[in-house]
C-alpha atoms as a PDB file:
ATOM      1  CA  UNK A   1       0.754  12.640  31.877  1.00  0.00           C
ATOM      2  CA  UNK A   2       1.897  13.073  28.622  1.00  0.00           C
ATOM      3  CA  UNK A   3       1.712  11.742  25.284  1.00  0.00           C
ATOM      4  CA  UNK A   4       3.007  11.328  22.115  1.00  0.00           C
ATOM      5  CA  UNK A   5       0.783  14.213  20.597  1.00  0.00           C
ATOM      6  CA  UNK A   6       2.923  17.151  23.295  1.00  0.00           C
ATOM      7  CA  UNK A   7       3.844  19.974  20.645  1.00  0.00           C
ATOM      8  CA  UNK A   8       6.259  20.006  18.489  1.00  0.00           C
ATOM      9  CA  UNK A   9       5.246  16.572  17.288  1.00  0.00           C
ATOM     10  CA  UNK A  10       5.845  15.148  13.883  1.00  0.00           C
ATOM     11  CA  UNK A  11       2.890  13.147  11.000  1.00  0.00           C
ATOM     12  CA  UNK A  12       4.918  12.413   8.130  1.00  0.00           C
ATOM     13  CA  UNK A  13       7.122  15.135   7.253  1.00  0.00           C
ATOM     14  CA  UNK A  14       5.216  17.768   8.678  1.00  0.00           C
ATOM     15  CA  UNK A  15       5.522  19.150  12.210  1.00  0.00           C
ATOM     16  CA  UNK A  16       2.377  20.503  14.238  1.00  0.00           C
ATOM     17  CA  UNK A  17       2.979  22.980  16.941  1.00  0.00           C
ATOM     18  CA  UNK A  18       1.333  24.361  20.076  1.00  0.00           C
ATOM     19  CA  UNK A  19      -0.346  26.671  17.864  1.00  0.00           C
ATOM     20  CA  UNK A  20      -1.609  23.870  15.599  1.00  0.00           C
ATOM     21  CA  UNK A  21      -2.882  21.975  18.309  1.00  0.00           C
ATOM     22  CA  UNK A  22      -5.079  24.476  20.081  1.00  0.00           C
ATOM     23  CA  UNK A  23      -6.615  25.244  16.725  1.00  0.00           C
ATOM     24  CA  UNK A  24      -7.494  21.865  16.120  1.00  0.00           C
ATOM     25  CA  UNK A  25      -9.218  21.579  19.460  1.00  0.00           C
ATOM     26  CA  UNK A  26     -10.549  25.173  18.862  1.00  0.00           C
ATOM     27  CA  UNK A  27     -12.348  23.988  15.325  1.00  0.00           C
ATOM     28  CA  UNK A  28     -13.204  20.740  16.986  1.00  0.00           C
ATOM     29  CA  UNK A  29     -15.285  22.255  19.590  1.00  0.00           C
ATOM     30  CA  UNK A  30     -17.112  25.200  17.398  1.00  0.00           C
ATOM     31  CA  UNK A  31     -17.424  22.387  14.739  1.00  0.00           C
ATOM     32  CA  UNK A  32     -19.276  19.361  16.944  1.00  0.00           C
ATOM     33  CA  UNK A  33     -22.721  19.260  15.140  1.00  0.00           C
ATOM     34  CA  UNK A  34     -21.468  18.564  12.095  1.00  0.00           C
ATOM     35  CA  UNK A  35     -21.058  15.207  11.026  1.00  0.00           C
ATOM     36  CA  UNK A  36     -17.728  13.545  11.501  1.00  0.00           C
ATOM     37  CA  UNK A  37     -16.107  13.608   8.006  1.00  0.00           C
ATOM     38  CA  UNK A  38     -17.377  17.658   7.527  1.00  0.00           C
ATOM     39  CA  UNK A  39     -15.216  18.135  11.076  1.00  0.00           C
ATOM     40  CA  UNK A  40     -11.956  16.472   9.606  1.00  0.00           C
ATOM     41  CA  UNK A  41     -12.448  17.778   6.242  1.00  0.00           C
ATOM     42  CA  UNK A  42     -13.332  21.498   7.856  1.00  0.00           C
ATOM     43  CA  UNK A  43     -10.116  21.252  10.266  1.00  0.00           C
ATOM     44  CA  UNK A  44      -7.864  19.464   7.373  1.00  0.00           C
ATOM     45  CA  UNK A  45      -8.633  22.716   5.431  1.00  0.00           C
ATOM     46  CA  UNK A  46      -8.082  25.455   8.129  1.00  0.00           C
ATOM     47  CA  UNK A  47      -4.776  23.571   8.558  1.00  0.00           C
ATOM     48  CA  UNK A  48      -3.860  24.023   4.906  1.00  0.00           C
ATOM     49  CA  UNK A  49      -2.785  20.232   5.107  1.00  0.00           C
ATOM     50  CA  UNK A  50      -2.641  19.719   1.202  1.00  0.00           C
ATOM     51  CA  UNK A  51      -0.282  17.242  -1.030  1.00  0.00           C
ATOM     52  CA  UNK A  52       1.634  18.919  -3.584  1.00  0.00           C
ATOM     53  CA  UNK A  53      -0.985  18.360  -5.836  1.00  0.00           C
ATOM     54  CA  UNK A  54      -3.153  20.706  -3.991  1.00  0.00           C
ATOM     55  CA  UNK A  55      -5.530  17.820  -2.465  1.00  0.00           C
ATOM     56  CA  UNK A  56      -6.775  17.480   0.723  1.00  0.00           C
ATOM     57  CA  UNK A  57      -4.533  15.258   3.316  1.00  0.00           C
ATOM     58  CA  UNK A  58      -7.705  13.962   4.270  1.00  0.00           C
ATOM     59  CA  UNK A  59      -7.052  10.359   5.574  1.00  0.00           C
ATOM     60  CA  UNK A  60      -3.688  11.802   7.159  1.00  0.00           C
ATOM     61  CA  UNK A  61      -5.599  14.024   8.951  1.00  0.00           C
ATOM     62  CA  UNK A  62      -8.429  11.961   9.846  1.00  0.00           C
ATOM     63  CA  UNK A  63      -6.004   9.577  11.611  1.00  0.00           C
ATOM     64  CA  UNK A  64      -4.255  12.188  13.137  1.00  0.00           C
ATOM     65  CA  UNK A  65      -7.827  13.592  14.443  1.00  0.00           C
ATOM     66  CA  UNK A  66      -8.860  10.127  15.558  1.00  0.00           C
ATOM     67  CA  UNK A  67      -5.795   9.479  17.546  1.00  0.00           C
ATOM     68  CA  UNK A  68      -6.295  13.024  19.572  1.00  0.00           C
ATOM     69  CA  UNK A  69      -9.389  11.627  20.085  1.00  0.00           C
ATOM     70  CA  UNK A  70      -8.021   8.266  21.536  1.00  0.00           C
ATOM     71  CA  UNK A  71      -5.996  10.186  24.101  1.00  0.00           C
ATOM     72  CA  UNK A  72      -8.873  12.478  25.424  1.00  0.00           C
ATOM     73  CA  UNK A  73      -7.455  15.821  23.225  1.00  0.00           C
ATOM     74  CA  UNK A  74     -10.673  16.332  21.138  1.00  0.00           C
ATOM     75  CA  UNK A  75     -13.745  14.996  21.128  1.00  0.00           C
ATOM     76  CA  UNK A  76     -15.288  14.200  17.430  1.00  0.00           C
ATOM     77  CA  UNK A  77     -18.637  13.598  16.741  1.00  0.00           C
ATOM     78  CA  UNK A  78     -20.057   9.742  17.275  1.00  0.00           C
ATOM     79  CA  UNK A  79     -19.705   7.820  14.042  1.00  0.00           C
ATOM     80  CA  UNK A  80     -22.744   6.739  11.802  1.00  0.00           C
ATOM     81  CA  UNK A  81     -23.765   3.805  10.703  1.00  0.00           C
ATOM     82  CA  UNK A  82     -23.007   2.955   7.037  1.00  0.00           C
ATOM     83  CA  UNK A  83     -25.463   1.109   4.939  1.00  0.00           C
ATOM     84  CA  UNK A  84     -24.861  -1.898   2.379  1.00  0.00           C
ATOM     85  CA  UNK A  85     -25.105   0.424  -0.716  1.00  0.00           C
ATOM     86  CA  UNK A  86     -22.295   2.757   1.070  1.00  0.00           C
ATOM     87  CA  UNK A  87     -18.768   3.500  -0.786  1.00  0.00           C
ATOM     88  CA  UNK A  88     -17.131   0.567   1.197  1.00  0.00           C
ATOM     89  CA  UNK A  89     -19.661  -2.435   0.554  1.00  0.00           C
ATOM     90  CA  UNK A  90     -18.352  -5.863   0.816  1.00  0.00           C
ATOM     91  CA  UNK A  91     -18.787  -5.947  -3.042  1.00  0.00           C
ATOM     92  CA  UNK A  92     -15.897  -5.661  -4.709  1.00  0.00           C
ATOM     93  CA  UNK A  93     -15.028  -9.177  -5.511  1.00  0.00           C
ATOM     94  CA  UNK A  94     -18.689 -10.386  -6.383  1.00  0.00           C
ATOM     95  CA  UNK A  95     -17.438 -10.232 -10.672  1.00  0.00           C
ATOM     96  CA  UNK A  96     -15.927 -13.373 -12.466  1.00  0.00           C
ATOM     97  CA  UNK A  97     -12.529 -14.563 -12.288  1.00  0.00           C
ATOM     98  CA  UNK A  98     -10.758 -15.362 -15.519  1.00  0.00           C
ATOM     99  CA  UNK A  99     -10.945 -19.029 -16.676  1.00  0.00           C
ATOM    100  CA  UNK A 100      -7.864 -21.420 -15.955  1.00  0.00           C
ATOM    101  CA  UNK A 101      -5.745 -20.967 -18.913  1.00  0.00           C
ATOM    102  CA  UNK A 102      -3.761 -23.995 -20.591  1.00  0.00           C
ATOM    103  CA  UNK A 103      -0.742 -22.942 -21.887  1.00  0.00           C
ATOM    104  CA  UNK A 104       2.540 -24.053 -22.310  1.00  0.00           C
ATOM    105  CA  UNK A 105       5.321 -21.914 -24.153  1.00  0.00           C
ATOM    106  CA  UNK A 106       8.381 -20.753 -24.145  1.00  0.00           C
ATOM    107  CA  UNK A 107       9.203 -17.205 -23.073  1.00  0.00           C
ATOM    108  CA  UNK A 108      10.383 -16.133 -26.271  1.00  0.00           C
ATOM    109  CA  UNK A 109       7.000 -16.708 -28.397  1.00  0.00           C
ATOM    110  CA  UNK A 110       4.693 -14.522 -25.498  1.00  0.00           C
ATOM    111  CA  UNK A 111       6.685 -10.781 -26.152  1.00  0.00           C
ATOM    112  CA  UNK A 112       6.082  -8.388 -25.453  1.00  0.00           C
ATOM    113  CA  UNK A 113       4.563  -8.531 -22.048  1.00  0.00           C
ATOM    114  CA  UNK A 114       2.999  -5.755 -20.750  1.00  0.00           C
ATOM    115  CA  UNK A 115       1.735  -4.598 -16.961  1.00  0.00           C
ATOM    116  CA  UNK A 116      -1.351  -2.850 -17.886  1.00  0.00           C
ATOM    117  CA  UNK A 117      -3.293  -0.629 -15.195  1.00  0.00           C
ATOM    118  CA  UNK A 118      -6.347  -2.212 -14.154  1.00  0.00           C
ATOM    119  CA  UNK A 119      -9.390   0.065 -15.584  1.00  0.00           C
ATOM    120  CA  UNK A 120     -12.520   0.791 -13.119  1.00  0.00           C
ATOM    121  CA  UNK A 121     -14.770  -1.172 -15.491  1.00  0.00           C
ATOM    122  CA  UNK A 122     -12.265  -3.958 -15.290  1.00  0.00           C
ATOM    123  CA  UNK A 123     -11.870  -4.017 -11.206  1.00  0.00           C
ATOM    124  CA  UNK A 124     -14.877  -6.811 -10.581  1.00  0.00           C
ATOM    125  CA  UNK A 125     -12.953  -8.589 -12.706  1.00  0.00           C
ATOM    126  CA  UNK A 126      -9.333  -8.652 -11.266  1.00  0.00           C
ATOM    127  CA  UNK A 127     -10.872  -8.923  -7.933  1.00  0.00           C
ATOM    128  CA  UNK A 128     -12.457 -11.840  -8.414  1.00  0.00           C
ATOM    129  CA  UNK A 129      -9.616 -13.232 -10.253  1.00  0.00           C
ATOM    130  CA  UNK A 130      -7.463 -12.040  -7.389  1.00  0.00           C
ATOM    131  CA  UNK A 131     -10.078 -13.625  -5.022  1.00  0.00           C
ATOM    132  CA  UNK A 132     -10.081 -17.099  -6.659  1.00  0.00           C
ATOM    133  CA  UNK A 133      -6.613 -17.918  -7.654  1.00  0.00           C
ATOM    134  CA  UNK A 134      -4.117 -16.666  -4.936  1.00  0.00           C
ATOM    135  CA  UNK A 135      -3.566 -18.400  -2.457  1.00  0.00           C
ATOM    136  CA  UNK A 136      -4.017 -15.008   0.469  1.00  0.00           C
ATOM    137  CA  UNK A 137      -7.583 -13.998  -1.972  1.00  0.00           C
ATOM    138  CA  UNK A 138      -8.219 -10.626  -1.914  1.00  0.00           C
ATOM    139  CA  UNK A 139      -8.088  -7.776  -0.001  1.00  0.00           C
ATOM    140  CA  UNK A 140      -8.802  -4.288  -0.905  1.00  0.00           C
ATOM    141  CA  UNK A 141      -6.139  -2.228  -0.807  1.00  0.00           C
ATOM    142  CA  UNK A 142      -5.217   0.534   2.055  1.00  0.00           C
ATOM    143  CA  UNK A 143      -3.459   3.749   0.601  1.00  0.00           C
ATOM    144  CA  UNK A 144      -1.585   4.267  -2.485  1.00  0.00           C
ATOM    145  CA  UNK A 145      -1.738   1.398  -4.967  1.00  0.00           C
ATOM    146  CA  UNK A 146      -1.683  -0.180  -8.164  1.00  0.00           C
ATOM    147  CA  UNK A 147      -3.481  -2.763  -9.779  1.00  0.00           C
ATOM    148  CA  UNK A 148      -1.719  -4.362 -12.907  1.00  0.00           C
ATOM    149  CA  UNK A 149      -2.787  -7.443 -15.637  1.00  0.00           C
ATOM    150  CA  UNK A 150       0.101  -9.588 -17.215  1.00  0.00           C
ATOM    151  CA  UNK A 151      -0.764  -9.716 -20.689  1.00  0.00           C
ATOM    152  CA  UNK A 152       1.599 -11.205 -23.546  1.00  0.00           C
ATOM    153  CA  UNK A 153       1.019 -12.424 -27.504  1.00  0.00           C
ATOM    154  CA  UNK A 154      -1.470 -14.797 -28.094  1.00  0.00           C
ATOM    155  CA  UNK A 155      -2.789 -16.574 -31.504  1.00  0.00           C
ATOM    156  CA  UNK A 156      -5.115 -13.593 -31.915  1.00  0.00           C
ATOM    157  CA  UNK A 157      -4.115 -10.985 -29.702  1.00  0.00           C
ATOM    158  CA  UNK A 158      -3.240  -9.636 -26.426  1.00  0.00           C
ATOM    159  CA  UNK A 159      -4.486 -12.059 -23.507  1.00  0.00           C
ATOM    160  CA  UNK A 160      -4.337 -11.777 -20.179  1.00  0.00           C
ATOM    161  CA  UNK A 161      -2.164 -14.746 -18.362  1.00  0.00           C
ATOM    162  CA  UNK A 162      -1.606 -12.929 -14.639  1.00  0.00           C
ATOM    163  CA  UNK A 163      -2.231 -10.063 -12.165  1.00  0.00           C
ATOM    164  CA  UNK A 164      -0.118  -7.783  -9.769  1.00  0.00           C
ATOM    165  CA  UNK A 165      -1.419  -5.465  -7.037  1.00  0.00           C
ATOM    166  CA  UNK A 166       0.842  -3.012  -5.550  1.00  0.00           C
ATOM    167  CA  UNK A 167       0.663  -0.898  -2.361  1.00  0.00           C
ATOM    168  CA  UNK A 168       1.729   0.552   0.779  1.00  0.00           C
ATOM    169  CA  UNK A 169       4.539  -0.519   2.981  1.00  0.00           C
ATOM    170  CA  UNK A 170       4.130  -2.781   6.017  1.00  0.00           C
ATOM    171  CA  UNK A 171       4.215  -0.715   8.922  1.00  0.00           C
ATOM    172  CA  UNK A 172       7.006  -2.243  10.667  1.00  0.00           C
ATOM    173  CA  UNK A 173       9.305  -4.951   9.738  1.00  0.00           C
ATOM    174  CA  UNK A 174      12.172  -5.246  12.684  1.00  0.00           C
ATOM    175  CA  UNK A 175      14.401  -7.041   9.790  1.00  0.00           C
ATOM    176  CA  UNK A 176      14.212  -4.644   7.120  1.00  0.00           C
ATOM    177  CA  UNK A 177      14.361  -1.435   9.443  1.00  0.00           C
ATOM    178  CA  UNK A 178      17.392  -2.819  10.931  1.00  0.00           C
ATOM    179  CA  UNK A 179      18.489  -3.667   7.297  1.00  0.00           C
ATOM    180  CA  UNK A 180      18.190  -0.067   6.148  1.00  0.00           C
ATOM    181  CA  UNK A 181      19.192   1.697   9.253  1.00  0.00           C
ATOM    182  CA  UNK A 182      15.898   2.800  10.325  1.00  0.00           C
ATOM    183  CA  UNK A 183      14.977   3.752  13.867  1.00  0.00           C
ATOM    184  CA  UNK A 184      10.916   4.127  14.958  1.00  0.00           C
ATOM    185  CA  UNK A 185      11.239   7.632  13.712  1.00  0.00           C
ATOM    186  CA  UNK A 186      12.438   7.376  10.789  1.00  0.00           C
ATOM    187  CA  UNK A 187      10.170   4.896   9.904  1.00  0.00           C
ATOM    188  CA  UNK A 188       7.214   6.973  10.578  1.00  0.00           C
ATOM    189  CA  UNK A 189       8.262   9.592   8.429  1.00  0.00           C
ATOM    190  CA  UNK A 190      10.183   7.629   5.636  1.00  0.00           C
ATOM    191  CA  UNK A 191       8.351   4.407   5.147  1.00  0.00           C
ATOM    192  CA  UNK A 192       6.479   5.711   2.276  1.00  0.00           C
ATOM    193  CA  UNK A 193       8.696   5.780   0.112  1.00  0.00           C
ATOM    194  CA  UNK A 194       8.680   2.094  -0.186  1.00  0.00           C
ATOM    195  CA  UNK A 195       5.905  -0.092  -2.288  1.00  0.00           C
ATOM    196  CA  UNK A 196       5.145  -3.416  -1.244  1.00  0.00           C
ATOM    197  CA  UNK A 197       4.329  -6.036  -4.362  1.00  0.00           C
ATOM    198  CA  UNK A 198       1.194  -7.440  -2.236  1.00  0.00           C
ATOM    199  CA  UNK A 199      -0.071  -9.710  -4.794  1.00  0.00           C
ATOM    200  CA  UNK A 200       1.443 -11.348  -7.898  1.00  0.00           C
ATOM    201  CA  UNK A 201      -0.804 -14.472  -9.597  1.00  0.00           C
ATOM    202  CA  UNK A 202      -0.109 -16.277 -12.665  1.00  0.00           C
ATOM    203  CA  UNK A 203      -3.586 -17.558 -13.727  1.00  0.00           C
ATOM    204  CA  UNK A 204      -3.313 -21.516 -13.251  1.00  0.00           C
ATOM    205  CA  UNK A 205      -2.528 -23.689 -16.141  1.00  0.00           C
ATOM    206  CA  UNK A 206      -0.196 -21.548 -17.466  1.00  0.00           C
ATOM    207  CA  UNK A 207       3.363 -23.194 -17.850  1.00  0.00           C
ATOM    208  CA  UNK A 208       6.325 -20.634 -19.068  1.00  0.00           C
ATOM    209  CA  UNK A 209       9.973 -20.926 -17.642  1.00  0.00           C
ATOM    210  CA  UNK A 210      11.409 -18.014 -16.079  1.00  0.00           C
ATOM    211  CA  UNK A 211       7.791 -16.136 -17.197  1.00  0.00           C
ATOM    212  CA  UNK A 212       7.716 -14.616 -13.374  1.00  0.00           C
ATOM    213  CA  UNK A 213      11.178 -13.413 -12.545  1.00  0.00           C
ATOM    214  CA  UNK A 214      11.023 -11.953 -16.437  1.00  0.00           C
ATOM    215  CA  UNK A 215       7.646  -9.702 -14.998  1.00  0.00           C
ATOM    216  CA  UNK A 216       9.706  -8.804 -12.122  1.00  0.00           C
ATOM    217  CA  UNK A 217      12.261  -7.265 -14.452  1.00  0.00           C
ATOM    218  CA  UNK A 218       9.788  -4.998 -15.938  1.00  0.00           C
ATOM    219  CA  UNK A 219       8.383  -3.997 -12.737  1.00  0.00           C
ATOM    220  CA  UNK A 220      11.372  -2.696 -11.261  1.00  0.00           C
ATOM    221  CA  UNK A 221      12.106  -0.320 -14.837  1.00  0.00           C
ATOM    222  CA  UNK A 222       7.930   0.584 -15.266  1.00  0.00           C
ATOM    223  CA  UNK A 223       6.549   1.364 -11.496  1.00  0.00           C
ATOM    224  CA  UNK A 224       8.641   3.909 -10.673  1.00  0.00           C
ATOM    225  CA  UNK A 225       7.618   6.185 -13.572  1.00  0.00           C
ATOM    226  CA  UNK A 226       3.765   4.465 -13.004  1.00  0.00           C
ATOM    227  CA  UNK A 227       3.874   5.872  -9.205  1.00  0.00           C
ATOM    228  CA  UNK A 228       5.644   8.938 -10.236  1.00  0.00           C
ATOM    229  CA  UNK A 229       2.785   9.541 -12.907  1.00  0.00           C
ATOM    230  CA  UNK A 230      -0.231   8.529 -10.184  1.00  0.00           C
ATOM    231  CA  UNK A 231       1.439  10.151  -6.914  1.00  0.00           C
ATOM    232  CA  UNK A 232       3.723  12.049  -7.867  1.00  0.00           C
ATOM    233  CA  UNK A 233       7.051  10.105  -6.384  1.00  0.00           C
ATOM    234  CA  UNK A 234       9.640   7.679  -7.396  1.00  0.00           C
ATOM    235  CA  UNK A 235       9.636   4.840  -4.747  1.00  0.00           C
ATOM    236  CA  UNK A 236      13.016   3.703  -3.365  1.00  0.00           C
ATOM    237  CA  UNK A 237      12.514   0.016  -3.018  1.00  0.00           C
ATOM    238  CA  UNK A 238       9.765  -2.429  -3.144  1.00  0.00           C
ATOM    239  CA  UNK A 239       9.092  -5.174  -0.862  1.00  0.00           C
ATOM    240  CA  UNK A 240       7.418  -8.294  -0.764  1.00  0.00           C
ATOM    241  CA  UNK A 241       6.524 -11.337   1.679  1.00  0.00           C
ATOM    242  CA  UNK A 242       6.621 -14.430   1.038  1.00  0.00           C
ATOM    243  CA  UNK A 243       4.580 -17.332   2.828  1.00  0.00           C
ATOM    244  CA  UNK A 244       5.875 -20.403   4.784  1.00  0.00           C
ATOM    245  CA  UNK A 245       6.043 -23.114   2.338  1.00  0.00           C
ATOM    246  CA  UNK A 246       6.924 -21.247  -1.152  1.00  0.00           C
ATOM    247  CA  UNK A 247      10.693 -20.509  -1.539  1.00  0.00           C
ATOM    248  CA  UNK A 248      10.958 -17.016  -3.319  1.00  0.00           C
ATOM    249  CA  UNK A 249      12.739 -18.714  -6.416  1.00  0.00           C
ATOM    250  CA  UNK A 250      11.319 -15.591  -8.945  1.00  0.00           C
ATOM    251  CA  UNK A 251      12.679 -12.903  -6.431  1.00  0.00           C
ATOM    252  CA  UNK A 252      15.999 -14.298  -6.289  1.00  0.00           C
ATOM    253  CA  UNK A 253      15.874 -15.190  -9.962  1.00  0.00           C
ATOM    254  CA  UNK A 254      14.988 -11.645 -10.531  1.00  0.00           C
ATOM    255  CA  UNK A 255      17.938 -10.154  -8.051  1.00  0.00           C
ATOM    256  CA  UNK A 256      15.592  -9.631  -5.254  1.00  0.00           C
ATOM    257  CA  UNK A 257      17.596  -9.409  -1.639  1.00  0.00           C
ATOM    258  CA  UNK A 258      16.240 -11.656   0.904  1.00  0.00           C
ATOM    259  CA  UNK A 259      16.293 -10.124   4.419  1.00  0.00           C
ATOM    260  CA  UNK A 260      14.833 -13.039   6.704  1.00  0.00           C
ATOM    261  CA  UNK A 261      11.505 -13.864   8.649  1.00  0.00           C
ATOM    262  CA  UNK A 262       8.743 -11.710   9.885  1.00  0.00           C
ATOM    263  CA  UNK A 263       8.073 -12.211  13.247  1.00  0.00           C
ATOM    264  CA  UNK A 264       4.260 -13.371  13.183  1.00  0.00           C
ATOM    265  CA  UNK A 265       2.696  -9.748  14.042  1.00  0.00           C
ATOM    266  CA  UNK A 266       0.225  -8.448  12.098  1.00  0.00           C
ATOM    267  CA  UNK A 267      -0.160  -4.221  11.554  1.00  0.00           C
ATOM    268  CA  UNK A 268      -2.122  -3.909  14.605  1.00  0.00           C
ATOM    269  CA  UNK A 269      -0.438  -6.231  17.050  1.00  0.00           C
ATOM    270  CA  UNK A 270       0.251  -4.237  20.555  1.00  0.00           C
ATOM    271  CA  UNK A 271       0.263  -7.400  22.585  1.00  0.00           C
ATOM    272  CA  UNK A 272       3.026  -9.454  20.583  1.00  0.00           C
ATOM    273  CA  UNK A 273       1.412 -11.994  20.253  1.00  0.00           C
ATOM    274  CA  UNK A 274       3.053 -13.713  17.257  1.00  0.00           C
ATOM    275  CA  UNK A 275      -0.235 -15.106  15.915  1.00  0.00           C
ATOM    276  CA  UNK A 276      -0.233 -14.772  11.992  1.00  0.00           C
ATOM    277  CA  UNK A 277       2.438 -16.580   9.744  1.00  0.00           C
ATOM    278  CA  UNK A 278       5.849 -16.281   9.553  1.00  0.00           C
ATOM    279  CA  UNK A 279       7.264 -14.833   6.050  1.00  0.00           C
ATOM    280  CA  UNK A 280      10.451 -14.550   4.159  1.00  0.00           C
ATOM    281  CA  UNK A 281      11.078 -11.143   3.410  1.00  0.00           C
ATOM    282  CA  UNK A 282      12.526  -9.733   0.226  1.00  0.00           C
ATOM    283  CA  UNK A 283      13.331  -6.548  -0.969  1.00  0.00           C
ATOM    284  CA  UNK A 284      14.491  -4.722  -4.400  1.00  0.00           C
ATOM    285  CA  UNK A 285      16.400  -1.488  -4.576  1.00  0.00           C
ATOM    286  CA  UNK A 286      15.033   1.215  -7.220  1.00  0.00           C
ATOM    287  CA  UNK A 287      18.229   3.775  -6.875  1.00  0.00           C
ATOM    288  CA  UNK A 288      21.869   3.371  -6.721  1.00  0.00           C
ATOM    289  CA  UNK A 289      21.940   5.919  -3.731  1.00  0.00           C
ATOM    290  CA  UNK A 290      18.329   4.258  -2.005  1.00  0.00           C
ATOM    291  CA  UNK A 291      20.216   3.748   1.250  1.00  0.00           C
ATOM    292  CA  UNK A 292      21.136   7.603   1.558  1.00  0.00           C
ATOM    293  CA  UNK A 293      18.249   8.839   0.422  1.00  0.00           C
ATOM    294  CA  UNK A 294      15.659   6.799   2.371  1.00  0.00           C
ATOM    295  CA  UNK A 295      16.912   8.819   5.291  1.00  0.00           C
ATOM    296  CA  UNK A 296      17.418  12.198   3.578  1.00  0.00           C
ATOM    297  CA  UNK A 297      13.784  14.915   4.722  1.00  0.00           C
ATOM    298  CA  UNK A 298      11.297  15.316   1.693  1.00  0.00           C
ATOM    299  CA  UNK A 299       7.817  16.585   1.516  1.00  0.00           C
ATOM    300  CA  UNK A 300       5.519  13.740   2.274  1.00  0.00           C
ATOM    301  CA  UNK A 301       3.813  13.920  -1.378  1.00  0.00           C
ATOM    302  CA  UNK A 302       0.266  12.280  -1.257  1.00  0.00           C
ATOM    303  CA  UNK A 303      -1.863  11.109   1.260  1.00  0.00           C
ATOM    304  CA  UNK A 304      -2.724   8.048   2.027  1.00  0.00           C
ATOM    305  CA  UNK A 305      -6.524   8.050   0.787  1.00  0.00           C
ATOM    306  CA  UNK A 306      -7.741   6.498  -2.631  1.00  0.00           C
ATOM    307  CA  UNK A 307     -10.893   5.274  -3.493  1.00  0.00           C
ATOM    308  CA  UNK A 308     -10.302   1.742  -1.999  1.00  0.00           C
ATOM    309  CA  UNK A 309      -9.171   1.244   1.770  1.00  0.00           C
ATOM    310  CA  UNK A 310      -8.463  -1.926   4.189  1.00  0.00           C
ATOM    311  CA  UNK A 311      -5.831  -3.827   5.709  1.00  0.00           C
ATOM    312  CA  UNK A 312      -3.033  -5.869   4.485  1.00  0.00           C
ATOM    313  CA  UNK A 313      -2.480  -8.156   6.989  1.00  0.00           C
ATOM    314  CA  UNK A 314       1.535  -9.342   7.502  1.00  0.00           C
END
């Protein structure tokens, strides 16, 4: 019986053959002592699977690897346990929020505002902010993203009044693939070159009219050239989802298009069955010609590994 892994088969933009495959299975067999991350990195080099910036596609090719595995084409080593003090500790929120910040201004007397990049020593800190004030908490992020605080003028300096996280594409939205003109193809190869605005908190107590569909304005004109800078691309469109209960109002203030509802299925559903909330959708064009080229071939440029990985849930 086959599957969906019968050469010539596609991972992003790059196409494995017969040949591929039986090297793969080849390096997995010679290679089954070694501990399961040596394997993938050991067969993601003898594949010469790099991003343009001459990095390893290691978490491409460690799903890739894992899925053979699934269907009974390799067989990789047994996974170990991982201890408390490991890389991907439950730990990353345990800092202190910001404090509520009264304030009450007009728009005007807070320029400039800036997005500034999160820095590792501040990450404890916008986590827990994250974690305390939104109403979804925190998650840590799966694939390419960016963390951003909101800071504007204050009496004696810069001060931070909010926080944005940015990162990787829900995996399949039936309204906005239909919306683009995606089919299930497509949107296995394409979908990166969307960014989805998962987070976006203005620290409570503070009061400014039109203060969040202003921030959306400098989103769309600063993350392109951020991700371009970090991974090397200029996303397309971003996207965002919005929760049963709040209407959107900044997105459509700030020319956001909304698509419709999400159909209740989270990234992982294969049974359907429609258990997580339904969302409005929204979506913001980057480029004049997005539409043509989100279905134009390019080099898949980065892979989908940074120092921080988990779910999104949708």
């Amino acid at each position: 019986m086959g599957t969906r892994f019968d050469p010539p088969f596609w991972v992003g933009d790059r196409e494995f053959s017969q040949e591929d495959l039986e090297g793969i299975q080849e390096m997995a067999v010679r290679c089954r002592r070694l501990p399961r991350q040596e394997v993938i990195a050991t067969i993601c080099e003898n594949l010469a699977w790099r991003s343009p910036n001459g990095q390893l596609k290691l978490m491409s090719c460690r799903q890739l690897l894992t899925d053979l595995d699934s269907v009974g084409l390799i067989e990789l080593p047994s996974l170990r346990a991982r201890t408390k003090k490991g890389k991907n500790a439950n730990n990353d929120a345990d800092g202190e929020p910001l404090p509520h910040l009264p304030m009450e201004a007009k728009l005007a007397d807070l320029r400039p505002i800036s997005l500034d990049p999160v820095l590792p020593e501040e990450r404890k800190t916008w986590n827990a902010t994250m974690a305390a004030y939104h109403p979804l908490g925190y998650r840590r992020p799966i694939g390419a993203f960016r963390r951003y605080w909101i800071r504007v003028k204050g009496p004696e300096g810069r001060i931070i009044i909010g926080a944005l996280l940015f990162g990787a594409a829900a995996k399949a939205v039936a309204a906005r693939d239909s919306w683009i003109g995606w089919d299930a193809f497509e949107l296995s190869r394409f979908r990166w070159r969307i960014v989805n605005n998962n987070r976006f908190l203005i620290i409570p107590g503070v009061r400014v009219p039109h203060l969040a569909s202003h921030i959306l304005g400098i989103v769309a004109h600063q993350l392109p050239e951020d991700w371009l800078q970090r991974y090397g691309f200029r996303p397309l469109m971003l996207e965002t989802f919005v929760e049963a209960g709040w209407e959107g109002t900044c997105y459509r203030a700030a020319n956001w298009i909304r698509l419709g509802e999400t159909l209740g299925r989270g990234r992982d559903d294969r049974y359907r069955r429609n258990n997580l909330p339904i969302k409005t959708i929204w979506v913001y064009p980057l480029d004049r010609h997005w539409r043509e080229k989100l279905l134009v071939p390019q080099e898949y440029p980065y892979d989908e590994e940074d120092d921080e990985q988990d779910i999104f849930e949708l």
